[in-house]
C-alpha atoms as a PDB file:
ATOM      1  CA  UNK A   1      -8.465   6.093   0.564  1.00  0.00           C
ATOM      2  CA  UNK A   2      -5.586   7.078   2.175  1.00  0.00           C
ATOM      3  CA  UNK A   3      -3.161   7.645  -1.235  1.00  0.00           C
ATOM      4  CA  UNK A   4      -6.197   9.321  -2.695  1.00  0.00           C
ATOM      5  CA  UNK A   5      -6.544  11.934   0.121  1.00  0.00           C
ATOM      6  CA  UNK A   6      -2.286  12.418   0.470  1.00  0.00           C
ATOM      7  CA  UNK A   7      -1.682  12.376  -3.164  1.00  0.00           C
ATOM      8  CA  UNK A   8      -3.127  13.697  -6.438  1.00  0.00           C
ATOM      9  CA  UNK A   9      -3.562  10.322  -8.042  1.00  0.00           C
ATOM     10  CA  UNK A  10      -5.686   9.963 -11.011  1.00  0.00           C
ATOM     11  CA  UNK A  11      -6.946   6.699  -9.699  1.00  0.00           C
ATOM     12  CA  UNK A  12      -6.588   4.375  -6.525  1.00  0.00           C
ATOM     13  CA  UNK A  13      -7.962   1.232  -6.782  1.00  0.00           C
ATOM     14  CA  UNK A  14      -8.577  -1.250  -3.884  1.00  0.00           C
ATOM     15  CA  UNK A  15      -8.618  -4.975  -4.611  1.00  0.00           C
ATOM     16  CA  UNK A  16      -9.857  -7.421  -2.213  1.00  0.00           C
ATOM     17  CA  UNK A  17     -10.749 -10.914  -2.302  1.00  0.00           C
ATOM     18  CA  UNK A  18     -13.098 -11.691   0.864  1.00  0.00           C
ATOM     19  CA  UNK A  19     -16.552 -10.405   0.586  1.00  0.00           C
ATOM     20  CA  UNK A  20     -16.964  -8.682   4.759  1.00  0.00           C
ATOM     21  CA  UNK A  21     -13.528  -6.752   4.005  1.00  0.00           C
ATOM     22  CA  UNK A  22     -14.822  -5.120   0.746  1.00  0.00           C
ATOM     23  CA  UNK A  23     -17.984  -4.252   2.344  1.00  0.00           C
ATOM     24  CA  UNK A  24     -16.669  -2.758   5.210  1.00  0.00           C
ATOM     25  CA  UNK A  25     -13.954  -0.774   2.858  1.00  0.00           C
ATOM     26  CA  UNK A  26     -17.234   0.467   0.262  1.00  0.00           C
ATOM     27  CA  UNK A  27     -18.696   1.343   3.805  1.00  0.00           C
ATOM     28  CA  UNK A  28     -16.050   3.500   4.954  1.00  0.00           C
ATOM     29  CA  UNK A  29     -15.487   5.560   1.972  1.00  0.00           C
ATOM     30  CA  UNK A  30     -19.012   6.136   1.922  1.00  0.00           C
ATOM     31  CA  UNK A  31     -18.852   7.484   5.427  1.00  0.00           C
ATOM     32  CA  UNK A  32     -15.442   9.668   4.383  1.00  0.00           C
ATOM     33  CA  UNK A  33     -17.548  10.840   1.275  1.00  0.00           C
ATOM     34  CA  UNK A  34     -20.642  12.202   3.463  1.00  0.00           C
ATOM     35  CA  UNK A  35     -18.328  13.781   5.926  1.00  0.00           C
ATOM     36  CA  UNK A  36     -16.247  14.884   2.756  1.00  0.00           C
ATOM     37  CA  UNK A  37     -19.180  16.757   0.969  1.00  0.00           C
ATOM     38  CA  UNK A  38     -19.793  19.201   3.628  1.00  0.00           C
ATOM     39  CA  UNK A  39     -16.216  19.845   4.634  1.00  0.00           C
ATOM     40  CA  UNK A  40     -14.885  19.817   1.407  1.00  0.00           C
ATOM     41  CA  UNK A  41     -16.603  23.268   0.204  1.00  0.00           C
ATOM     42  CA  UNK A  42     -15.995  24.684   3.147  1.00  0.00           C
ATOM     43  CA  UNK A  43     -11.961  24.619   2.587  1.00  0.00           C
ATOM     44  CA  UNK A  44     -10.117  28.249   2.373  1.00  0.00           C
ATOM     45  CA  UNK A  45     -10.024  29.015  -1.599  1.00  0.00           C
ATOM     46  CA  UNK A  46      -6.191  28.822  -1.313  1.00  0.00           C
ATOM     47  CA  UNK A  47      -6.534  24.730  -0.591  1.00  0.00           C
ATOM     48  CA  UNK A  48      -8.917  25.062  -3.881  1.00  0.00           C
ATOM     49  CA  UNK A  49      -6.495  26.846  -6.398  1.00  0.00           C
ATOM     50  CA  UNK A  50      -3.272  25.509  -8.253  1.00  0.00           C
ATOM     51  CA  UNK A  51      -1.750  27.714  -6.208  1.00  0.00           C
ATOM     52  CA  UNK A  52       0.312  26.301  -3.487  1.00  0.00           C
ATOM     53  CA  UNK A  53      -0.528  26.919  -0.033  1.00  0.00           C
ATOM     54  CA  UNK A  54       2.190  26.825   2.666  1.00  0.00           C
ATOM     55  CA  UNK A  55       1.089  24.990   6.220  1.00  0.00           C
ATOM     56  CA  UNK A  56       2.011  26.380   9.173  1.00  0.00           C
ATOM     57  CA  UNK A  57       4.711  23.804   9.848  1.00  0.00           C
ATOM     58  CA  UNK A  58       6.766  24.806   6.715  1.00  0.00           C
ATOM     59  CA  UNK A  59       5.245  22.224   3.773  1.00  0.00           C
ATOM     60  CA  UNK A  60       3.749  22.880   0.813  1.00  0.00           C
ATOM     61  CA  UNK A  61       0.780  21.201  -0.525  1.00  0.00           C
ATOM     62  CA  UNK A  62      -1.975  21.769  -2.341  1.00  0.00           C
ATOM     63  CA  UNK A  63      -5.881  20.493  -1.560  1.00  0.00           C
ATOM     64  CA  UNK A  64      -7.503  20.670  -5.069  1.00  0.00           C
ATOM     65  CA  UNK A  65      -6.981  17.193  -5.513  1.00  0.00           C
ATOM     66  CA  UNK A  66      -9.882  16.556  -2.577  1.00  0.00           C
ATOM     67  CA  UNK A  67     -12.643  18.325  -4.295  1.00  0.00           C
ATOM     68  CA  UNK A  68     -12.850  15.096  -6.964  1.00  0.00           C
ATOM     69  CA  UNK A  69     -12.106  12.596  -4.263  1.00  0.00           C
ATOM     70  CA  UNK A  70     -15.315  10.010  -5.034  1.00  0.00           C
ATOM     71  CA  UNK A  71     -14.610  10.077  -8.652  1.00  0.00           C
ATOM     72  CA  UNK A  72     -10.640   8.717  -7.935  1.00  0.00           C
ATOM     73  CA  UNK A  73     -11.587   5.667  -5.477  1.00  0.00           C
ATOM     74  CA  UNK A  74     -12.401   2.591  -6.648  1.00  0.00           C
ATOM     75  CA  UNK A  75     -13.209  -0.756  -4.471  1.00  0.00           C
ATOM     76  CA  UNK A  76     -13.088  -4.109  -6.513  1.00  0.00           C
ATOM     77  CA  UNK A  77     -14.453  -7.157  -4.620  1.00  0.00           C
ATOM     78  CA  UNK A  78     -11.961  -9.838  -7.030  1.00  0.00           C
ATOM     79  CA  UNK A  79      -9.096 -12.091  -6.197  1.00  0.00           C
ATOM     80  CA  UNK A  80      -5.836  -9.736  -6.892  1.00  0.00           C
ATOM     81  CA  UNK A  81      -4.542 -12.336  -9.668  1.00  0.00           C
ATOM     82  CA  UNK A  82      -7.301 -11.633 -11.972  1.00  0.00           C
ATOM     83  CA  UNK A  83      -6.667  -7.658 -11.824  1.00  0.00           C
ATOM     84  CA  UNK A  84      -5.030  -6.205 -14.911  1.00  0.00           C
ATOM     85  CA  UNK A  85      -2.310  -3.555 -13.159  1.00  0.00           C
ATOM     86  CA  UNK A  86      -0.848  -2.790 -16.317  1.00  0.00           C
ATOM     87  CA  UNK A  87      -1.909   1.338 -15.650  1.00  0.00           C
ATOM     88  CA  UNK A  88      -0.930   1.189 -12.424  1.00  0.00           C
ATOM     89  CA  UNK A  89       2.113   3.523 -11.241  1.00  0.00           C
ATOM     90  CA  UNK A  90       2.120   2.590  -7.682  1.00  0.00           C
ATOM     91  CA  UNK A  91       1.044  -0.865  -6.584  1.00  0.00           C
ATOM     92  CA  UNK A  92       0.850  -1.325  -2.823  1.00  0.00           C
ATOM     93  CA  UNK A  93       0.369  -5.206  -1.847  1.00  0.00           C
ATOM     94  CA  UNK A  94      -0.206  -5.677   1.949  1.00  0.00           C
ATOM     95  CA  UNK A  95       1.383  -9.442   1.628  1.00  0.00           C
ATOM     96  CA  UNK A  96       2.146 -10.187   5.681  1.00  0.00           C
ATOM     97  CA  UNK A  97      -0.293 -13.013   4.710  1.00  0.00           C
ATOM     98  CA  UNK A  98       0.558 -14.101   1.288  1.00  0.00           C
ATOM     99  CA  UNK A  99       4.540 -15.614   2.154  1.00  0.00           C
ATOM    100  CA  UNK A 100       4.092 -18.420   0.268  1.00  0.00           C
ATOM    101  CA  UNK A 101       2.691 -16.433  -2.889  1.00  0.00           C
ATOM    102  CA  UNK A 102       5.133 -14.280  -3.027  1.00  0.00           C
ATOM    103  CA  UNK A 103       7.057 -15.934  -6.327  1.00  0.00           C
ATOM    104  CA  UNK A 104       4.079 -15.741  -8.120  1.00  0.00           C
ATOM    105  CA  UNK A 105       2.676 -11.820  -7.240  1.00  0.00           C
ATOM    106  CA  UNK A 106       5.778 -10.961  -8.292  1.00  0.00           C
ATOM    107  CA  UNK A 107       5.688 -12.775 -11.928  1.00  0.00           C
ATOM    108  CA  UNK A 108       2.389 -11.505 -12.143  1.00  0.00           C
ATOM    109  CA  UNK A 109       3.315  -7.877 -11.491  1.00  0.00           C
ATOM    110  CA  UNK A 110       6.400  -8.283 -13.724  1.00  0.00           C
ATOM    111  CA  UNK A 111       4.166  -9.709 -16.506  1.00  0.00           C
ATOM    112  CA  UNK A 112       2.180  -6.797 -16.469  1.00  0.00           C
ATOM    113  CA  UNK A 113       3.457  -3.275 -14.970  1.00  0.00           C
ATOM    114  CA  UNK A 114       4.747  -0.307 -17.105  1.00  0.00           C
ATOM    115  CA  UNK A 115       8.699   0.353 -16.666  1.00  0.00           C
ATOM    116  CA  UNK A 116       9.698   2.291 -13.305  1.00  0.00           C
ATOM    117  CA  UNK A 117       6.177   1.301 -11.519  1.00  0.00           C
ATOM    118  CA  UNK A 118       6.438   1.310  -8.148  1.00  0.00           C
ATOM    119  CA  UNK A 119       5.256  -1.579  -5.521  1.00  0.00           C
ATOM    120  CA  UNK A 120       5.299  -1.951  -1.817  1.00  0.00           C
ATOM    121  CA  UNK A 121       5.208  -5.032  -0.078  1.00  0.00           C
ATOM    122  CA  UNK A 122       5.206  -5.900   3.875  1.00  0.00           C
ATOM    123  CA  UNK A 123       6.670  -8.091   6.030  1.00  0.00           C
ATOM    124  CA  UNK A 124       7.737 -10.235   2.878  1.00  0.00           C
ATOM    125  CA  UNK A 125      10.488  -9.120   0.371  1.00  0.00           C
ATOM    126  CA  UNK A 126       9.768  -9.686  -3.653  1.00  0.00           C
ATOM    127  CA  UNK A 127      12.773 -11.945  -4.751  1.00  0.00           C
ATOM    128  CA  UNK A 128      12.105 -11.575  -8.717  1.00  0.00           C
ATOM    129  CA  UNK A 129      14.886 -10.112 -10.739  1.00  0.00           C
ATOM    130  CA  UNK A 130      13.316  -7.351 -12.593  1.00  0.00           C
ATOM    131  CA  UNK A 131      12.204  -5.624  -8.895  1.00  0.00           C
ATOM    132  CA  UNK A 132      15.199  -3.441  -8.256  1.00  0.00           C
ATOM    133  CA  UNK A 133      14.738  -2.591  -4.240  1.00  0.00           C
ATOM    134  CA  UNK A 134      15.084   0.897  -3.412  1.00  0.00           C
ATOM    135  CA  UNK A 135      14.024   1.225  -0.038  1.00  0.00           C
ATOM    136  CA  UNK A 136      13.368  -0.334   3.176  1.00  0.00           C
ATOM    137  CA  UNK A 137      11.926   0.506   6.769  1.00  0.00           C
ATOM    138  CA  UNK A 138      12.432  -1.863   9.677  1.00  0.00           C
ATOM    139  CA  UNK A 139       9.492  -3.024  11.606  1.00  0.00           C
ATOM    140  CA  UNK A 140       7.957  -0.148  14.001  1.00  0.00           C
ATOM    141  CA  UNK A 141       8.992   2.833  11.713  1.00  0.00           C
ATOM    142  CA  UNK A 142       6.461   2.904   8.668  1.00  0.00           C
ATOM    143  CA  UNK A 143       4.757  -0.163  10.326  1.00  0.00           C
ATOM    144  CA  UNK A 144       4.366  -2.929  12.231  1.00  0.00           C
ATOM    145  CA  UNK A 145       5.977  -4.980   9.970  1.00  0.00           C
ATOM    146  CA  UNK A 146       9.223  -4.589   7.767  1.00  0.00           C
ATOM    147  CA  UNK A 147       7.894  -2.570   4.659  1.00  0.00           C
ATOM    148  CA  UNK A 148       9.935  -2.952   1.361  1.00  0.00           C
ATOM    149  CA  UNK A 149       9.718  -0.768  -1.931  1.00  0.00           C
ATOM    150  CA  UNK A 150      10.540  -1.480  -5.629  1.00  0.00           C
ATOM    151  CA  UNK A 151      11.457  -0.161  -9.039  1.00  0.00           C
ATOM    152  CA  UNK A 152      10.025  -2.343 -11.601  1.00  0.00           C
ATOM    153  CA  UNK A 153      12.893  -2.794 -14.405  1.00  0.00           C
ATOM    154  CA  UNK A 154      12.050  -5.046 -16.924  1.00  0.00           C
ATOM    155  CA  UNK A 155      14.131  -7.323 -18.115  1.00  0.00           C
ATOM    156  CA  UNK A 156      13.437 -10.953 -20.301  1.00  0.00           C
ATOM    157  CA  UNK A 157      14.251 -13.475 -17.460  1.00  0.00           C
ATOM    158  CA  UNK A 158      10.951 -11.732 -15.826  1.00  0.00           C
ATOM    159  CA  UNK A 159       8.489 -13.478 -18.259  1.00  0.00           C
ATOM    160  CA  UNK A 160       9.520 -17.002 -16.422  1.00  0.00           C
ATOM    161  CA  UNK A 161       6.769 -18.316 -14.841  1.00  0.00           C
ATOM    162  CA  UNK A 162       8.230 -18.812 -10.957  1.00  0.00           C
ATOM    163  CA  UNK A 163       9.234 -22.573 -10.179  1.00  0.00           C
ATOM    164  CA  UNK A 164       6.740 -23.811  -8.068  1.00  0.00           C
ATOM    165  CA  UNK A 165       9.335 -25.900  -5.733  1.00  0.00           C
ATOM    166  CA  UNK A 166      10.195 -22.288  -4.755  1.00  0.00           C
ATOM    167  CA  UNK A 167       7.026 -21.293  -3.783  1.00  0.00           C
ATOM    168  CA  UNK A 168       6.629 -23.745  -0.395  1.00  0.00           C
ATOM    169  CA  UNK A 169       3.265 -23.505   1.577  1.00  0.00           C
ATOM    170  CA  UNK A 170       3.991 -20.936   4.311  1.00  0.00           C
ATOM    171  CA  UNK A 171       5.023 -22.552   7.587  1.00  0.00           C
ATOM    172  CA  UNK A 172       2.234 -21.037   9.353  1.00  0.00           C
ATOM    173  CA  UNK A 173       3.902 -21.839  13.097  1.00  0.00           C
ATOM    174  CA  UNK A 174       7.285 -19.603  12.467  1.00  0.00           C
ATOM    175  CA  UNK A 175       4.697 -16.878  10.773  1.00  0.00           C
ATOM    176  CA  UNK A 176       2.477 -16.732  13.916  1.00  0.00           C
ATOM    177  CA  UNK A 177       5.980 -16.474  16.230  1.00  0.00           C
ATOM    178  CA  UNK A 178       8.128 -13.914  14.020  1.00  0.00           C
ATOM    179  CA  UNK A 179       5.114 -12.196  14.468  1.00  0.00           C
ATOM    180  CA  UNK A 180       4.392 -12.160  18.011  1.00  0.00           C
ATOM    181  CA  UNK A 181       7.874 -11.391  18.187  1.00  0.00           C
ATOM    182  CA  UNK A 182       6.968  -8.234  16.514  1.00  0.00           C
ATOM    183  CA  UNK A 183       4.444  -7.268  18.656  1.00  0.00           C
ATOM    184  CA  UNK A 184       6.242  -7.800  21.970  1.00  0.00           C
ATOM    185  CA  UNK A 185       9.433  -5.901  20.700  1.00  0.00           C
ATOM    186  CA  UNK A 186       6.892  -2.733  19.320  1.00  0.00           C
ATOM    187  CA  UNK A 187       5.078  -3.367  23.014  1.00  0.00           C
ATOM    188  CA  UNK A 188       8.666  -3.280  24.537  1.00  0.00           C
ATOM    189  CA  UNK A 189       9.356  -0.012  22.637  1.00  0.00           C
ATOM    190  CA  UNK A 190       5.940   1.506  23.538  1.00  0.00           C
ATOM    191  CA  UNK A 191       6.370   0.907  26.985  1.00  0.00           C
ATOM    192  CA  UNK A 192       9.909   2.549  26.872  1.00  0.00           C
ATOM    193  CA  UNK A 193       8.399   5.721  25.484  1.00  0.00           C
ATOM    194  CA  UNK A 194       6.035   5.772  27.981  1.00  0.00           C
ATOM    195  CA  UNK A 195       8.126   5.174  31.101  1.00  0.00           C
ATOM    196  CA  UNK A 196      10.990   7.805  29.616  1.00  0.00           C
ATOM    197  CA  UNK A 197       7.779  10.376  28.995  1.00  0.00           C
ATOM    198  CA  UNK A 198       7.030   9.982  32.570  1.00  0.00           C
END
């Protein structure tokens, strides 16, 4: 929902596995889309044009792209692995839970995206040699957690299924502390701001 209202994607497509998180995703768009239909014509005629409009801060956007919103979001209640991504530009994979998996997202991804695709992963790099990295923001800036972006070259070593000695089950105990170390040091931060703000 989010790339769909900031961008002028022809399609954004949410994938997810457990049954309560889909609902409550096909709920929320739902609520955006009521909210949506009476805002939405009510938008200056500038934000409606091809025309760009310039915002009071100095950018330049344009709002066209809202007035179609419902017909560009799609929620798919299916396990990610059985999702063809071959038309997908930008893949986003929120994988702070999916360590272990990593190897094999990324042979699944490199198996199937177009050249120069673009994917995002969190907390967990993609260690795959046809995912070029090309940027990366530290815990706290983008996110709670370390956030990673790709450039999907492709190259023949990439059709390799992953070994699976190199795909260990995730140590679940040093997950659970790096990640309350997370949280205190973003806490830490927070109350920082807040005592310098004072």
């Amino acid at each position: 929902m989010s790339a769909a209202i900031s961008l002028p994607l022809a399609r954004c497509i949410g994938v997810e596995i457990l049954g309560y998180r889909h609902r409550m995703a096909t709920d929320r768009l739902n609520k955006m889309l009521a909210v949506a239909d009476g805002g939405l014509a009510s938008l200056p005629v500038a934000l409606r044009s091809d025309d760009p409009l310039c915002l009071p801060d100095g950018a330049v956007t344009q709002g066209k792209h809202l007035l179609d919103i419902g017909s560009r979001i799609e929620f798919v209640e299916q396990d990610m692995f059985a999702v063809d991504v071959s038309d997908a530009d930008l893949v986003f994979v929120y994988s702070t839970c999916f360590g272990s998996l990593m190897p094999r997202i990324a042979h699944k991804l490199a198996r199937e995206l177009r050249e120069h695709a673009v994917v995002s992963t969190f907390t967990y790099q993609i260690s795959h040699p046809a995912f070029r990295q090309i940027g990366h923001f530290p815990g706290g800036s983008v996110a709670w957690t370390d956030a990673f972006l790709y450039e999907f070259i492709p190259i023949e070593e990439a059709l390799s299924p992953p070994d699976a000695a190199a795909s260990p089950e995730s140590d679940t105990d040093s997950w659970e502390s790096c990640v309350r170390q997370e949280f205190e040091a973003i806490d830490a931060r927070r109350r920082e701001a807040a005592g310098a703000a004072d």
